[in-house]
Structure formats: structure tokens, C-alpha cells
Protein backbone atom coordinates (compact mmCIF):
# COMPACT_ATOMS: atom_id res chain seq x y z
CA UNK A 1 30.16 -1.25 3.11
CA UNK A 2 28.37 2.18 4.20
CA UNK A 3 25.61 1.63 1.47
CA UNK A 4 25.07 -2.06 2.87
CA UNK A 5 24.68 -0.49 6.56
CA UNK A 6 22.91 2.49 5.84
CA UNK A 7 20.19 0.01 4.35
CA UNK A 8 19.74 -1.58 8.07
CA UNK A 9 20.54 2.21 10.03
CA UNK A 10 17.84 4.63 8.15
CA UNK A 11 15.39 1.91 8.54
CA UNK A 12 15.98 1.71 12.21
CA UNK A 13 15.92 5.32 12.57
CA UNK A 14 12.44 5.93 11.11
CA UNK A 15 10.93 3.19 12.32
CA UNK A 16 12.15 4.31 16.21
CA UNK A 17 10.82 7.78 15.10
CA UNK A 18 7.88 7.71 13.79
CA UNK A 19 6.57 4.25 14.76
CA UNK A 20 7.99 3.73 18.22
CA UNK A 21 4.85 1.60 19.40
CA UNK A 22 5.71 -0.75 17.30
CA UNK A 23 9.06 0.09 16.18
CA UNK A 24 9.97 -3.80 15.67
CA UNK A 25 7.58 -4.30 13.38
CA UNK A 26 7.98 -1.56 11.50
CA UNK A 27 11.50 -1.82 11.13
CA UNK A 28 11.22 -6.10 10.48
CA UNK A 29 8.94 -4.39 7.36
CA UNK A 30 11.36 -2.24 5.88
CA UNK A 31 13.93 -4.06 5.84
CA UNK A 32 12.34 -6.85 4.24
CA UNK A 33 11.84 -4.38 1.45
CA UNK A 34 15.75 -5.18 0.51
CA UNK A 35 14.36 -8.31 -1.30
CA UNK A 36 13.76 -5.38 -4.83
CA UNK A 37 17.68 -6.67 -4.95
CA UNK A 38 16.53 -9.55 -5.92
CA UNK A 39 16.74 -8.03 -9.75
CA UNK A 40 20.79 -7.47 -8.93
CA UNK A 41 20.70 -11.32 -9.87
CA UNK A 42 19.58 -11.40 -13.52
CA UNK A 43 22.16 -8.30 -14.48
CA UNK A 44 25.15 -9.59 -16.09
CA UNK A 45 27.12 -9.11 -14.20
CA UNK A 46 25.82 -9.74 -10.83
CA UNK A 47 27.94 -7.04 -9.10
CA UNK A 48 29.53 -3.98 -11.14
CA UNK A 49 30.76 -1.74 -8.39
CA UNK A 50 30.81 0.87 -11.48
CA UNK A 51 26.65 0.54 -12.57
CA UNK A 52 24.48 2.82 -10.79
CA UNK A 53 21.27 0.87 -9.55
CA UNK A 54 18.35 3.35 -10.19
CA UNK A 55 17.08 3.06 -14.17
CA UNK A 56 19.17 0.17 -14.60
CA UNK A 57 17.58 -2.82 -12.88
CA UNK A 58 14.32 -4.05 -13.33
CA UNK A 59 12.58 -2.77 -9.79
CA UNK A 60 14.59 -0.30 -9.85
CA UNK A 61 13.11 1.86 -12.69
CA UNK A 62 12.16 5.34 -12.25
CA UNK A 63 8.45 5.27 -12.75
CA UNK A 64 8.65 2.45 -10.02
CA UNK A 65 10.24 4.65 -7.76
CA UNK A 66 7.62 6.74 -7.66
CA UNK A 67 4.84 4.24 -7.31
CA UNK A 68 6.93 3.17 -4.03
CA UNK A 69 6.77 6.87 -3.36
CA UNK A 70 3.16 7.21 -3.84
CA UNK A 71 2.87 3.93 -1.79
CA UNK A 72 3.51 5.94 1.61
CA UNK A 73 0.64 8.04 1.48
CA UNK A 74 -1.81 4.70 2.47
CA UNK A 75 -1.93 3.32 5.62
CA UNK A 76 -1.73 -0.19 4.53
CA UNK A 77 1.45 0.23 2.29
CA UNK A 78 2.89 2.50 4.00
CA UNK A 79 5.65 1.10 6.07
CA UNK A 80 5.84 -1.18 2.17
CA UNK A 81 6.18 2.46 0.42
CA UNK A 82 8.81 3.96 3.12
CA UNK A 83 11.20 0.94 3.11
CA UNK A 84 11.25 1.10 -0.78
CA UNK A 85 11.76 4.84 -0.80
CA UNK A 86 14.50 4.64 1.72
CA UNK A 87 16.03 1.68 -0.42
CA UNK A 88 16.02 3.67 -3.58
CA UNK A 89 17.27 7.31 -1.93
CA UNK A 90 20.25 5.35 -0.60
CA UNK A 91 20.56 3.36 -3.97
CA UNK A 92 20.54 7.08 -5.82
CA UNK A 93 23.26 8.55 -3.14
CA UNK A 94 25.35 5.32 -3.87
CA UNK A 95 25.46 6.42 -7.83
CA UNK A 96 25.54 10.33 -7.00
CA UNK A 97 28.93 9.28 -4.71
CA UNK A 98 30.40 6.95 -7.02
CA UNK A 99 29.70 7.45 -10.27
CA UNK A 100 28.03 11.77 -10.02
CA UNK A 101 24.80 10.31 -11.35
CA UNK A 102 21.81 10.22 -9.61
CA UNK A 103 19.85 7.21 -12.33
CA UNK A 104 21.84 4.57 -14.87
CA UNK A 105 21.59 6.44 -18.27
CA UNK A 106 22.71 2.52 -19.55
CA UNK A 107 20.21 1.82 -22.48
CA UNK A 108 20.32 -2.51 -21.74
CA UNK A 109 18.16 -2.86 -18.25
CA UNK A 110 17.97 -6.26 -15.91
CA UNK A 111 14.82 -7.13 -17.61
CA UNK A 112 16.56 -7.37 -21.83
CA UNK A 113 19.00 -9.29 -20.52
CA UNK A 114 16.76 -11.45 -19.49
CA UNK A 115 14.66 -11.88 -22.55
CA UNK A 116 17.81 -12.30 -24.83
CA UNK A 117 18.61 -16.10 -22.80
């Protein structure tokens, strides 16, 4: 339950940090970002309290990450790039606390399952 409410809380503390001027639009942005879960839907299962998130599902890959990464250095994408960064440091701490990995080392991602229906 911490994970799910850090995912609203960091959000709302960067976006009354940095972009207090418009702080609700900024934070509106980055949490919108939450819809990369979307992939959680095509793992089988759905939910495995056990599977870390990072190299396992689809937008969560780790060459992704870092395009979301390199996504904050534009003006354009940046609130985009910070809500996805955000997203995936909290996804890493989740596996670091549970499981003392930092990415999925699982060799079967979101997007195989997929192709093998």
C-alpha cells in the first residue's frame, strides 16, 4: 500500500517544488504517467506480489527507462519524462525492498507472453 501512495506523494512533491505556478498541472501530468501499468495486464499473472516490475514488463524495460530518463532534459516531455522516472525509481525500490533486486532477471517478459496466445 506504500508503493501505491508513494506513486500519488513524490508526484505531488515535485510538482509543488519545482513547478509551483502550475503545480496542478504538472502534477495532473505525472500522474497520468501511471497508465505504463497498463502492461501489468498482459503478464500472467496479473498481480505476483513476488515479480519485480523493472526488466520484466513490457514498458518497463531497462533501455526504456532510460529513454524516460532522457525524456526530462526537453521542455516539452519533460513533466512526460519526470512522471515516468519517478514511476520506475519507485517501481525499482519496490523490488530492492521485497525481493533485494533492483530489475526482474526473469528471462519470459509481458510482451512473449503475449505473442505465445
Amino acid at each position: 500500500m506504500l508503493h501505491i501512495t508513494l506513486h500519488f506523494l513524490i508526484p505531488a512533491i515535485v510538482a509543488g517544488l519545482f513547478f509551483s505556478a502550475r503545480w496542478k498541472y504538472a502534477y495532473l501530468i505525472m500522474v497520468a504517467t501511471m497508465l505504463v501499468d497498463l502492461d501489468h495486464l498482459v503478464a500472467n499473472p496479473i498481480y505476483d506480489a513476488t515479480r519485480c516490475s523493472i526488466g520484466f514488463h513490457t514498458l518497463h524495460q531497462t533501455w526504456l527507462v532510460i529513454f524516460y530518463f532522457a525524456l526530462c532534459f526537453t521542455p516539452k516531455t519533460r513533466l512526460v519524462g519526470l512522471g515516468l522516472t519517478i514511476h520506475m525509481c519507485l517501481d525499482a525500490l519496490d523490488c530492492q525492498a521485497t525481493n533485494g533486486v533492483w530489475v526482474s532477471l526473469w528471462s519470459e517478459s509481458s510482451f512473449s507472453t503475449i505473442t505465445k496466445l
